[in-house]
C-alpha atoms as a PDB file:
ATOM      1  CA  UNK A   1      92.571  93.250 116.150  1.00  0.00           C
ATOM      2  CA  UNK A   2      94.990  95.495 116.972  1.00  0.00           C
ATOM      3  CA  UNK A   3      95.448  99.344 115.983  1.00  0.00           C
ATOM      4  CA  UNK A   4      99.080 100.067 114.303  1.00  0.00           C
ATOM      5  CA  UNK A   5      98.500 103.918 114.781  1.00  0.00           C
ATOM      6  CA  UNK A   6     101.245 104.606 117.194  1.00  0.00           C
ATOM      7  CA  UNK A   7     103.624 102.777 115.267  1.00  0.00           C
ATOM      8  CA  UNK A   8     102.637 105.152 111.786  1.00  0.00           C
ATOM      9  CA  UNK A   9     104.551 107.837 110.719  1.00  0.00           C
ATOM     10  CA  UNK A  10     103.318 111.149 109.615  1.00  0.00           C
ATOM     11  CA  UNK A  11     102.830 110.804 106.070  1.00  0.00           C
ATOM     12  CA  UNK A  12     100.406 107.410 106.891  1.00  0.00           C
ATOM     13  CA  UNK A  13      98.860 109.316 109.594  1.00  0.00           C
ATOM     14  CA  UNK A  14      97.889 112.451 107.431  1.00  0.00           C
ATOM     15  CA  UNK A  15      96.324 110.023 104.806  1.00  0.00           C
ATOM     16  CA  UNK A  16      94.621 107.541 106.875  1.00  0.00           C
ATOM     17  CA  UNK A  17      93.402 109.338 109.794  1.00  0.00           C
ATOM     18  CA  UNK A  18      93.551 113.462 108.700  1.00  0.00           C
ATOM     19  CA  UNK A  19      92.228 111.914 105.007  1.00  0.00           C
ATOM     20  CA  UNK A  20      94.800 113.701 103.266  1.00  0.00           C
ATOM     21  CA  UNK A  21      95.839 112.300  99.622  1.00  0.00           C
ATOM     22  CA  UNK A  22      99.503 111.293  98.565  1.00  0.00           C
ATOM     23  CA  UNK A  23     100.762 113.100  95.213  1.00  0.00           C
ATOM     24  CA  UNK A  24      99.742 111.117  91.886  1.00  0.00           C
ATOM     25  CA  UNK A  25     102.189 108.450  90.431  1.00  0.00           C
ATOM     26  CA  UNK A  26     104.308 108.531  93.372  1.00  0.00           C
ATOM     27  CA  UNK A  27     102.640 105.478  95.357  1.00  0.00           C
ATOM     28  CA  UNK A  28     104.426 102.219  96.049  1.00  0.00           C
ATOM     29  CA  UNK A  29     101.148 100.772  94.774  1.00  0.00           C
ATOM     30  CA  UNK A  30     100.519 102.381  91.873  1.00  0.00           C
ATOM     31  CA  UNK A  31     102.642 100.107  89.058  1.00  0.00           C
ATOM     32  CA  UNK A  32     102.779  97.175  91.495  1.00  0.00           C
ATOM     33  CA  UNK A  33     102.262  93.981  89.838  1.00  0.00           C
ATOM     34  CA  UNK A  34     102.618  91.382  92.609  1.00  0.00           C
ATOM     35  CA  UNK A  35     100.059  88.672  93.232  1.00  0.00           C
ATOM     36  CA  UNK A  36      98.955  88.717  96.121  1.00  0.00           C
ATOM     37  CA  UNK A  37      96.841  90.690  98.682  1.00  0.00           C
ATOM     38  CA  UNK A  38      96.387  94.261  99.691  1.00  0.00           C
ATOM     39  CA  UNK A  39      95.956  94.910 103.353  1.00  0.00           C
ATOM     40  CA  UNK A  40      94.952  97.730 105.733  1.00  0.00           C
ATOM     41  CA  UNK A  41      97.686  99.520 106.793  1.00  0.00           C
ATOM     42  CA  UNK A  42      96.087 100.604 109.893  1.00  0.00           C
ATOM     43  CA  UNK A  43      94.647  97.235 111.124  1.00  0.00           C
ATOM     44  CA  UNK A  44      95.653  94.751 109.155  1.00  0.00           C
ATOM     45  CA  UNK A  45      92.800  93.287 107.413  1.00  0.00           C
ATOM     46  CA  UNK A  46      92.722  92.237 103.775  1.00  0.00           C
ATOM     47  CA  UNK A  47      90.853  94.826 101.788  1.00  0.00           C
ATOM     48  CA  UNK A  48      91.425  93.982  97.950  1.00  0.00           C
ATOM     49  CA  UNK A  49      92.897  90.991  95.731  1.00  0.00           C
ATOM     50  CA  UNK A  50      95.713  91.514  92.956  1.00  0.00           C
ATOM     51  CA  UNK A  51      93.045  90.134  90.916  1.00  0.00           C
ATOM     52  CA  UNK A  52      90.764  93.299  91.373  1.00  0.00           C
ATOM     53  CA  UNK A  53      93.660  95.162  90.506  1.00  0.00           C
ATOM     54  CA  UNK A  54      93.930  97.347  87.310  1.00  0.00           C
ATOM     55  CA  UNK A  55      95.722 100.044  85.669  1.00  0.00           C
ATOM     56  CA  UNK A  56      93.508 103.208  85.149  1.00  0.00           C
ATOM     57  CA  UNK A  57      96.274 105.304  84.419  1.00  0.00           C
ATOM     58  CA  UNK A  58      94.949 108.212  87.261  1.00  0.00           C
ATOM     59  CA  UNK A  59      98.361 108.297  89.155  1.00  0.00           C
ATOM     60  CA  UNK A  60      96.696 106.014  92.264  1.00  0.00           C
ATOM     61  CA  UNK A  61      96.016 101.896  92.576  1.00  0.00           C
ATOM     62  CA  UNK A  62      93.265 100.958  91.223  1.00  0.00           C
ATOM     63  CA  UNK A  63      90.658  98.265  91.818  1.00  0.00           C
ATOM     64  CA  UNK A  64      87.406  97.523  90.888  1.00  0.00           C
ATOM     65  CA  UNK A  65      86.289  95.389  93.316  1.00  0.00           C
ATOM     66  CA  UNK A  66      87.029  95.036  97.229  1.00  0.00           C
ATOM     67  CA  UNK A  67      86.797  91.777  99.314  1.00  0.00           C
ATOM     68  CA  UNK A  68      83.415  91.619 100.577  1.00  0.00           C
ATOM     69  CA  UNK A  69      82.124  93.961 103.822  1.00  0.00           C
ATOM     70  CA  UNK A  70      85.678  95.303 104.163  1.00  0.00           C
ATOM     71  CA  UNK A  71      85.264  98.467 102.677  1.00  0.00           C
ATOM     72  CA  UNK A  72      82.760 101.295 103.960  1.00  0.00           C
ATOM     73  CA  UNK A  73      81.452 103.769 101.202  1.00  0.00           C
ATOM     74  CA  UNK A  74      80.281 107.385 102.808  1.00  0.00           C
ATOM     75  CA  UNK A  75      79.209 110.555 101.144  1.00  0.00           C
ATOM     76  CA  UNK A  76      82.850 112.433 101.269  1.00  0.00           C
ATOM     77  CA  UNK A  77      82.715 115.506 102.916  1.00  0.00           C
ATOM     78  CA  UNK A  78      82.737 117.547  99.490  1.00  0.00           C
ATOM     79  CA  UNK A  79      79.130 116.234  99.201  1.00  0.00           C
ATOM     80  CA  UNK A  80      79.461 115.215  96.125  1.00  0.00           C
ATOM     81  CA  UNK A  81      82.832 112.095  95.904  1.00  0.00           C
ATOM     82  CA  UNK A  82      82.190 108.759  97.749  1.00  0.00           C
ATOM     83  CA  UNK A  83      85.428 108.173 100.130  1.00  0.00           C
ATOM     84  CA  UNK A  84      85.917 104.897 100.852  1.00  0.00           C
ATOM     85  CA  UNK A  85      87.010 103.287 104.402  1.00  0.00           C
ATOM     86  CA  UNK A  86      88.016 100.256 106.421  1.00  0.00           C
ATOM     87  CA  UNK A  87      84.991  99.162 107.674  1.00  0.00           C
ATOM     88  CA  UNK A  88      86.562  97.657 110.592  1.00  0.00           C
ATOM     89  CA  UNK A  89      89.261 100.765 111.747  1.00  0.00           C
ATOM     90  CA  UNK A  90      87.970 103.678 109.813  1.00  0.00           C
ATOM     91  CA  UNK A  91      91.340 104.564 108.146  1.00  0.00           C
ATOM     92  CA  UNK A  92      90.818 106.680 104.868  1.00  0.00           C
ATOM     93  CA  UNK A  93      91.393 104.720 101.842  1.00  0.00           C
ATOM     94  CA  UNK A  94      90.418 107.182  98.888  1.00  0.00           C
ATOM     95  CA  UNK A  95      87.383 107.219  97.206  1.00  0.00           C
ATOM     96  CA  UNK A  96      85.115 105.170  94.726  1.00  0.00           C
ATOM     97  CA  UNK A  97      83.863 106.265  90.753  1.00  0.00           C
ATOM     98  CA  UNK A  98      81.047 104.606  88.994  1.00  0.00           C
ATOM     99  CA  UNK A  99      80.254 105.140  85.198  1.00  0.00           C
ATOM    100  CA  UNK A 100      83.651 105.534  84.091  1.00  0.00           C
ATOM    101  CA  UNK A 101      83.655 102.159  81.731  1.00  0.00           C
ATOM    102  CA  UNK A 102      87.271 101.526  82.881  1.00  0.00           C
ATOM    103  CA  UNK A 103      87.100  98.352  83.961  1.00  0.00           C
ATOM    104  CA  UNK A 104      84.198  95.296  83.321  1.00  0.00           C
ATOM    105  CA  UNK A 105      82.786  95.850  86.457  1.00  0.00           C
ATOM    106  CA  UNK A 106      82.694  99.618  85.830  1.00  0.00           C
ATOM    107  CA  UNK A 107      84.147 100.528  89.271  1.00  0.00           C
ATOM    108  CA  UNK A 108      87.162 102.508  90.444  1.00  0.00           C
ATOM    109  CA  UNK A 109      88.218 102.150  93.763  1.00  0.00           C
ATOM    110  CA  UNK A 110      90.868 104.733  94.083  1.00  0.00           C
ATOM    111  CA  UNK A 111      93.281 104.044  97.206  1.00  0.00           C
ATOM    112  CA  UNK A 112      96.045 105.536  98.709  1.00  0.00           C
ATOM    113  CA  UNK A 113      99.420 103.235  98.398  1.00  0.00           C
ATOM    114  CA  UNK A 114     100.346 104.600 101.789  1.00  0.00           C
ATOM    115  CA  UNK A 115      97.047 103.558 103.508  1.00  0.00           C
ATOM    116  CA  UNK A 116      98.102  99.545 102.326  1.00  0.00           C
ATOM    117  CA  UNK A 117     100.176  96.838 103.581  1.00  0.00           C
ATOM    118  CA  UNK A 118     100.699  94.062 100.242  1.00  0.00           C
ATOM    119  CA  UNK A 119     101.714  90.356 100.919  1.00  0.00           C
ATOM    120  CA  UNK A 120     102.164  88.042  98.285  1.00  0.00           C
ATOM    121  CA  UNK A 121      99.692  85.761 100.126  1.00  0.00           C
ATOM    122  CA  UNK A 122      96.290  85.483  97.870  1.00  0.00           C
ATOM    123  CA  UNK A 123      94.194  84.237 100.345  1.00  0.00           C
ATOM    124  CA  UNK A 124      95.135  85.862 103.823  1.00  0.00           C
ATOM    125  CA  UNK A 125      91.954  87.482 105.633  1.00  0.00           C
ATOM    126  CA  UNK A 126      93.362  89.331 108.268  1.00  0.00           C
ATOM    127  CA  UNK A 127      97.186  90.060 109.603  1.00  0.00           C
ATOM    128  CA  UNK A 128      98.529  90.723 113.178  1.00  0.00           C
ATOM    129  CA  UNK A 129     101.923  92.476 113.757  1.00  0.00           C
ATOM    130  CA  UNK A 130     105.191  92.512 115.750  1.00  0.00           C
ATOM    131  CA  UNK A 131     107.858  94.338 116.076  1.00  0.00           C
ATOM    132  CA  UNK A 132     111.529  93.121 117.122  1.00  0.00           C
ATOM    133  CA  UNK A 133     115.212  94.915 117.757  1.00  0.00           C
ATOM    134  CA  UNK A 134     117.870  92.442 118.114  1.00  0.00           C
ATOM    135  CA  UNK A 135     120.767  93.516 116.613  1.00  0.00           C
ATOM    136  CA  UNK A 136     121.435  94.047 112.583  1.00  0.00           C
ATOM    137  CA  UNK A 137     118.201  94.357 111.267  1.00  0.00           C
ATOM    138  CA  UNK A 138     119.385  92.639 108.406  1.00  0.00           C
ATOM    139  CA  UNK A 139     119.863  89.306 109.425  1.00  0.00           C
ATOM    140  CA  UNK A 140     116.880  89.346 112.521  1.00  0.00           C
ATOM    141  CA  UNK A 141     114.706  90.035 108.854  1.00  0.00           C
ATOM    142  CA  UNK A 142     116.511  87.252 107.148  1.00  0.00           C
ATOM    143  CA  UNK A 143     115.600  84.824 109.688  1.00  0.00           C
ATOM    144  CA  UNK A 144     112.019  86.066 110.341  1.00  0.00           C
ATOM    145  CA  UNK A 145     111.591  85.301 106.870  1.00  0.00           C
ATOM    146  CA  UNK A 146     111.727  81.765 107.311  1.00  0.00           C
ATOM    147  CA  UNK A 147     109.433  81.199 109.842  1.00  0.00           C
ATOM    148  CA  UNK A 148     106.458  79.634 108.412  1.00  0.00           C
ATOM    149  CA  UNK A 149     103.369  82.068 108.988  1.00  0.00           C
ATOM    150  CA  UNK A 150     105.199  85.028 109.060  1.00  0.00           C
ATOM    151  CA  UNK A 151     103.722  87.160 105.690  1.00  0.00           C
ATOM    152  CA  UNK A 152     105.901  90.279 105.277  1.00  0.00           C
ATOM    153  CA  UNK A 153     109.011  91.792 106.851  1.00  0.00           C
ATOM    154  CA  UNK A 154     110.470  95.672 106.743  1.00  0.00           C
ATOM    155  CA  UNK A 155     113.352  96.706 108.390  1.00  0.00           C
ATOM    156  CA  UNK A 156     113.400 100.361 110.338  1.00  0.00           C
ATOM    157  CA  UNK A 157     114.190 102.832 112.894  1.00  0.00           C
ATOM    158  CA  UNK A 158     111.896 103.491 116.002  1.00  0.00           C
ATOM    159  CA  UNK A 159     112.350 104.442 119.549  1.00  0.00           C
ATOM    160  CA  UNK A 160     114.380 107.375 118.868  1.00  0.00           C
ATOM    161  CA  UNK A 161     114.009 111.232 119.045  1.00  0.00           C
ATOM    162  CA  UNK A 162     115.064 112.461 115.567  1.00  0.00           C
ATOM    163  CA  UNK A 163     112.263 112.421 112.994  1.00  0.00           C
ATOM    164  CA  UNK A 164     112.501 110.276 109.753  1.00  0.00           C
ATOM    165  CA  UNK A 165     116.527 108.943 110.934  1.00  0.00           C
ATOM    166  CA  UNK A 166     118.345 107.785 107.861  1.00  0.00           C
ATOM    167  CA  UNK A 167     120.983 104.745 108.410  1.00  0.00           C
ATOM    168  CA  UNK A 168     123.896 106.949 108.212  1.00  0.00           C
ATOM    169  CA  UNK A 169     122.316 108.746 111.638  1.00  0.00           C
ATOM    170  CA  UNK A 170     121.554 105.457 113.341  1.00  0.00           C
ATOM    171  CA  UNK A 171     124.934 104.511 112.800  1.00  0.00           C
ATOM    172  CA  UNK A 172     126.386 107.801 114.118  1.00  0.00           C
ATOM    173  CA  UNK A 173     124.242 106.412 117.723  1.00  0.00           C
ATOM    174  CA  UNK A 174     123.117 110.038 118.223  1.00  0.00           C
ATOM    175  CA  UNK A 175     119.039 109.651 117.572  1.00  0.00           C
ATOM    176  CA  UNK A 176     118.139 106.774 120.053  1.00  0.00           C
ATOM    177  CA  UNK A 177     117.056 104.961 117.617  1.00  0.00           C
ATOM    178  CA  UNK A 178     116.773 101.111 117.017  1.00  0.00           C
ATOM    179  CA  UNK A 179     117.152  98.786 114.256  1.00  0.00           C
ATOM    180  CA  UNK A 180     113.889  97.287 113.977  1.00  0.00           C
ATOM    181  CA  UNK A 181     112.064  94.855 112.625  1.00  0.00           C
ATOM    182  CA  UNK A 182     108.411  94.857 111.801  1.00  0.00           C
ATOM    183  CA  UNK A 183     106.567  91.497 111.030  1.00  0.00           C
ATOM    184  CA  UNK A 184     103.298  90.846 109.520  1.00  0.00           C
ATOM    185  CA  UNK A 185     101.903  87.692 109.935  1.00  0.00           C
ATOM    186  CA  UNK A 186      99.028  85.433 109.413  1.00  0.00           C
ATOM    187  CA  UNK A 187      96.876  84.759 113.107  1.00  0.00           C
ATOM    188  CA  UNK A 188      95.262  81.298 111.456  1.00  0.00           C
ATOM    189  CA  UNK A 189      98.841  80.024 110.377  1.00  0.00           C
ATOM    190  CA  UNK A 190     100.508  81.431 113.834  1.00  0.00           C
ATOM    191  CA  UNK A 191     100.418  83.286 117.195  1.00  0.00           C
ATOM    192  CA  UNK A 192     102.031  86.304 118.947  1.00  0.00           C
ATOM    193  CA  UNK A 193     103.626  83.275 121.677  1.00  0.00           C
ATOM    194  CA  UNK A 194     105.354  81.873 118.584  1.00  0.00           C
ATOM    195  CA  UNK A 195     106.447  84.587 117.053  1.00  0.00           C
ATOM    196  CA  UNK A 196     107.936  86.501 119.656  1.00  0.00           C
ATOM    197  CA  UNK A 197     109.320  82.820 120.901  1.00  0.00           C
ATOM    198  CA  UNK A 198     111.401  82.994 117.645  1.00  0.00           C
ATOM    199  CA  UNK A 199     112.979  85.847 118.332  1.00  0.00           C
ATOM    200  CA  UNK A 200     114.728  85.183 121.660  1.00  0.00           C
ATOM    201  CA  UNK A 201     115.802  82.128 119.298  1.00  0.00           C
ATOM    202  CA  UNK A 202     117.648  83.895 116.508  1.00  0.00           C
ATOM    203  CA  UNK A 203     119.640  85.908 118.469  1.00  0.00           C
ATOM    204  CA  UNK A 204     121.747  86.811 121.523  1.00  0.00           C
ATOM    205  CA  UNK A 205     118.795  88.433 124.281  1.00  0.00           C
ATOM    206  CA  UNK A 206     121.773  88.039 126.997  1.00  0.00           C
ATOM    207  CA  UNK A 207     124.356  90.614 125.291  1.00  0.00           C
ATOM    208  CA  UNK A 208     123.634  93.851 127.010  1.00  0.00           C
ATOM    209  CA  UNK A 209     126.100  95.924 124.500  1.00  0.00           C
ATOM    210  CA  UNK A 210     124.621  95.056 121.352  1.00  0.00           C
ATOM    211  CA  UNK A 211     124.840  91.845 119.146  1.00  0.00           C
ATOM    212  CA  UNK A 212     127.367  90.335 118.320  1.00  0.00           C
ATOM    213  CA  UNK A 213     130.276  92.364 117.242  1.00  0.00           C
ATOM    214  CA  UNK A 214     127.736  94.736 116.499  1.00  0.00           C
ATOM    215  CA  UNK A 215     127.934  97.514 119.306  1.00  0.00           C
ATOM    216  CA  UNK A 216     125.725 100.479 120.509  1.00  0.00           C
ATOM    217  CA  UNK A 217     122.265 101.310 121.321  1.00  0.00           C
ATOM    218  CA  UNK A 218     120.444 100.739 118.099  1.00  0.00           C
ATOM    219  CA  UNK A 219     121.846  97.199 118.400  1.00  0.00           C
ATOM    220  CA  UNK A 220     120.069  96.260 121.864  1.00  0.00           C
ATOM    221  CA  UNK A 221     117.628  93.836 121.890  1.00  0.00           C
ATOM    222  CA  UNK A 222     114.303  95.102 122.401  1.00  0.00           C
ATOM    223  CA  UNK A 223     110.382  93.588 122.181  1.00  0.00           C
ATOM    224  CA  UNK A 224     108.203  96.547 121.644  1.00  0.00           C
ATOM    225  CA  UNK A 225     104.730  95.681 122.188  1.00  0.00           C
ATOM    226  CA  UNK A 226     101.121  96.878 120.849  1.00  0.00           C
ATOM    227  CA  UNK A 227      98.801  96.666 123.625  1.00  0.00           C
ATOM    228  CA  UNK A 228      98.510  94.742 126.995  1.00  0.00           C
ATOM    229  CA  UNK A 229      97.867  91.247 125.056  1.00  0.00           C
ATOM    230  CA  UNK A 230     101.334  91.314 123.650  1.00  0.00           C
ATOM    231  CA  UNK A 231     103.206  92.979 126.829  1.00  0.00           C
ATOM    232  CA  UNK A 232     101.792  90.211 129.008  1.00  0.00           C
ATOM    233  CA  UNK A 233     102.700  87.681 126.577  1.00  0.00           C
ATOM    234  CA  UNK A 234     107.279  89.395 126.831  1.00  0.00           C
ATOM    235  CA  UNK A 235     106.955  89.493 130.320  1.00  0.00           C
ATOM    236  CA  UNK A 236     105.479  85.653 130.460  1.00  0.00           C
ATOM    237  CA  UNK A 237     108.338  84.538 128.249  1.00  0.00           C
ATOM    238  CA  UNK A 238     111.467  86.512 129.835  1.00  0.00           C
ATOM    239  CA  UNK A 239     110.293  84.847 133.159  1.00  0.00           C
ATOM    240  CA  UNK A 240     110.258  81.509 131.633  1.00  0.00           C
ATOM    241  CA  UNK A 241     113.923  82.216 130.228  1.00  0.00           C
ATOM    242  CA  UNK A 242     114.422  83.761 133.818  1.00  0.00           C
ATOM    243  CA  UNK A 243     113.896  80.268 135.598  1.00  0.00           C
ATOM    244  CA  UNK A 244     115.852  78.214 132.683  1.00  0.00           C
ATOM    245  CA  UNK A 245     118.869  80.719 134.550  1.00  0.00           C
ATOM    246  CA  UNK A 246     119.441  83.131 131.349  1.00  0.00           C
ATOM    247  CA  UNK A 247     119.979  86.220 132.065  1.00  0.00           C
ATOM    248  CA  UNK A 248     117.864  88.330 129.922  1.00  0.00           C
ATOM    249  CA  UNK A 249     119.014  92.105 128.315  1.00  0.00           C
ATOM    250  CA  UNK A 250     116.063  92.525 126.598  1.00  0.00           C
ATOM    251  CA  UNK A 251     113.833  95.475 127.219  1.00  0.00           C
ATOM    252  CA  UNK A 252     109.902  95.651 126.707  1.00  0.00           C
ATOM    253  CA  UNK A 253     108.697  98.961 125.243  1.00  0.00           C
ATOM    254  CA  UNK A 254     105.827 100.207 124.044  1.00  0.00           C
ATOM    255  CA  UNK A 255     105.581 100.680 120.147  1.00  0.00           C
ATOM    256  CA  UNK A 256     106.341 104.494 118.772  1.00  0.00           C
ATOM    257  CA  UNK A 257     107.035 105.600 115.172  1.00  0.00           C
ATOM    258  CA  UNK A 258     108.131 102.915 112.842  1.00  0.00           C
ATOM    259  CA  UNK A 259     110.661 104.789 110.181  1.00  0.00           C
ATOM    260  CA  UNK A 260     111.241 102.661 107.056  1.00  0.00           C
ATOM    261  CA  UNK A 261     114.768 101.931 106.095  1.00  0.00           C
ATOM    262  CA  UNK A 262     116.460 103.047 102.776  1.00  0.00           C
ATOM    263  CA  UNK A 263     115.455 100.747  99.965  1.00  0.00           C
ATOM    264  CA  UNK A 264     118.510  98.869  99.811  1.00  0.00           C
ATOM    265  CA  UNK A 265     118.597  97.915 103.571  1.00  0.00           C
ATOM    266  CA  UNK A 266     114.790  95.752 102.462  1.00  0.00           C
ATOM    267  CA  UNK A 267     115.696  92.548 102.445  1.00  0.00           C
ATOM    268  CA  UNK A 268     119.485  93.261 102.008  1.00  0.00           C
ATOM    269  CA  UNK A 269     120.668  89.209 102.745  1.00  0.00           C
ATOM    270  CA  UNK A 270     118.425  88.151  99.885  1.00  0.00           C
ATOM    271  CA  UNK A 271     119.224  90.923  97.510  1.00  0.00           C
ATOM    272  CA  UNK A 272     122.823  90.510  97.822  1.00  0.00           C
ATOM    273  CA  UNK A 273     123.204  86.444  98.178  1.00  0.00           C
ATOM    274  CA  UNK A 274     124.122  86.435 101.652  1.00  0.00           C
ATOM    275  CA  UNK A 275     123.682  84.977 105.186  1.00  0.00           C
ATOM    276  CA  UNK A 276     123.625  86.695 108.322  1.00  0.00           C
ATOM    277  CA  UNK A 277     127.058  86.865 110.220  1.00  0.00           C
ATOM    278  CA  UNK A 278     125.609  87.166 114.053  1.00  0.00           C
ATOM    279  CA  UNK A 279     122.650  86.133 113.964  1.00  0.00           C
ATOM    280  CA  UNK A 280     121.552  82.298 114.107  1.00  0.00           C
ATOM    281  CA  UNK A 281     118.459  79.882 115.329  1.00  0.00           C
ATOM    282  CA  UNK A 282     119.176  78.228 118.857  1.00  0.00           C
ATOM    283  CA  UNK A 283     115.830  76.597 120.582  1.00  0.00           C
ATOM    284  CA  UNK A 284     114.859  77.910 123.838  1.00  0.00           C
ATOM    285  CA  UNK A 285     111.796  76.802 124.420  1.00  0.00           C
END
C-alpha cells in the first residue's frame, strides 16, 4: 500500500484527514451512474460497488452497503453520528444512518465524493498509483489508456509553486508546474516495473527541452515517485537505458500536489476523435 497524501490537494486533505464535509449536491459522486467501483482516495482500496449505490436524494453518494472489512464505523466526535473510515488508511469518508427505510437494506452510508477514486472496473480490490510528465498530457493519457491493467487516468499540474494553476498559467511557464499524468492501476493485472517501463516507451525521455515541438518546462519529462519502492525501481530503469547508450533527460522527483486539469483537458484525444501528434509507442526494453 501506498499513502497518496502528499500528492492531495487541499480540498481532499480537509475532508479526508481534517474530516471536514464538501457542500451538498456539489460532489462528482453524487448523480454518478457508472458501473463500476468506488475506491479510497487516500490509499487506493475498493470501498463500495455501483451496485450498493443509490439515490437518497441528501446532496452526498449514497450506499447501503460497503465491501466487506473495508470500512471502519466509530462513534463521531459529536457523540451522537457514526463517521465512517477506511479501515486500512483512516481517511474520513462521512458517516453511516440506520432506520431511515431508504434503501432494502435500511442503511445509508453517506460519503464524501472527494474522499473517492471510481473505476469502471466491478471487481478491482485494491489500486496502486503513478504519476508521469512527458510532454502533452494529452496524448501521454491517451496512450496510458491502452495499456492493459492500467484502471483510470487524470491529467494535471504538480511540481509547481502557484496553488490550484489553471492551463492558461501552465502555458504562460511562470508556475513551475508540469503536465502530469496520474495513473491508477490494478497490482494483480500489473506492476510499478511495467508501468513506469511504458512510459519511457511512449515518449521522447532524451529531449531535454520538452517533447516534441512542444517546448518549456511543464513539457519535461519527469517520473515522480511515492516512496522508496518506486524511486528505486526509476533509478533501476534509467541505468538500464543508461547502458543500452540513451541518454536520459528525465528527472526523478518526489510526488507534491496533484492539481486536476479543466474538464475538457480529461481525456481530450477521446473526446474530440483524435490521436496524439508527439507522442508514440517505441519498445525499449
Amino acid at each position: 500500500m501506498v499513502l497518496k497524501t502528499n500528492s492531495l490537494p487541499p480540498d481532499v486533505l480537509l475532508i479526508i484527514r481534517d474530516k471536514g464535509t464538501e457542500h451538498p449536491f456539489t460532489g462528482t459522486y453524487n448523480h454518478f451512474e457508472g458501473a463500476g467501483t468506488y475506491l479510497c482516495r487516500q490509499c487506493g482500496i475498493a470501498l463500495f460497488r455501483s451496485k450498493m449505490k443509490f439515490h437518497s436524494a441528501c446532496g452526498w453518494p449514497s450506499f447501503d452497503e460497503e465491501i466487506k472489512n473495508t470500512v471502519l464505523h466509530q462513534l463521531d466526535q459529536d457523540g451522537i453520528r457514526q463517521e465512517i473510515l477506511c479501515r486500512r488508511c483512516h481517511a474520513h469518508l462521512g458517516h453511516v444512518f440506520h432506520g431511515e427505510q431508504l434503501s432494502a437494506k435500511n442503511l445509508r452510508y453517506c460519503v464524501n465524493s472527494v474522499g473517492l477514486d471510481f473505476v469502471p472496473d466491478s471487481t478491482v480490490e485494491d489500486t496502486e498509483e503513478a504519476l508521469f510528465a512527458g510532454g502533452c498530457f494529452w496524448g501521454v493519457e491517451f496512450l496510458f489508456n491502452q495499456l492493459p491493467g492500467v484502471l483510470k487516468t487524470e491529467v494535471g499540474y504538480t511540481g509547481g509553486h502557484h496553488p490550484n494553476p489553471t492551463y492558461q498559467e501552465i502555458c504562460e511557464g511562470h508556475t513551475g508546474h508540469f503536465e502530469a499524468v496520474r495513473v491508477l492501476y490494478d497490482p494483480k493485472k500489473i506492476d510499478f516495473e511495467s508501468v513506469a517501463k511504458y512510459f519511457f516507451e511512449i515518449h521522447d525521455f532524451t529531449q531535454i527541452t520538452g517533447q516534441g515541438p512542444d517546448l518549456g518546462e511543464q513539457y519535461l519529462s519527469v517520473l515522480f515517485y511515492y516512496g522508496p519502492t518506486q524511486q528505486k525501481i526509476g533509478q533501476n530503469l534509467i541505468e538500464q537505458l543508461h547502458q543500452k547508450n540513451h541518454h536520459v533527460a528525465t528527472r526523478l522527483l518526489p510526488v507534491s500536489v496533484f492539481w486536476p486539469a479543466e474538464e475538457p483537458h480529461q481525456n481530450y484525444y477521446q473526446k474530440n476523435g483524435k490521436k496524439p501528434y508527439c507522442h508514440l509507442y517505441t519498445k525499449r526494453f
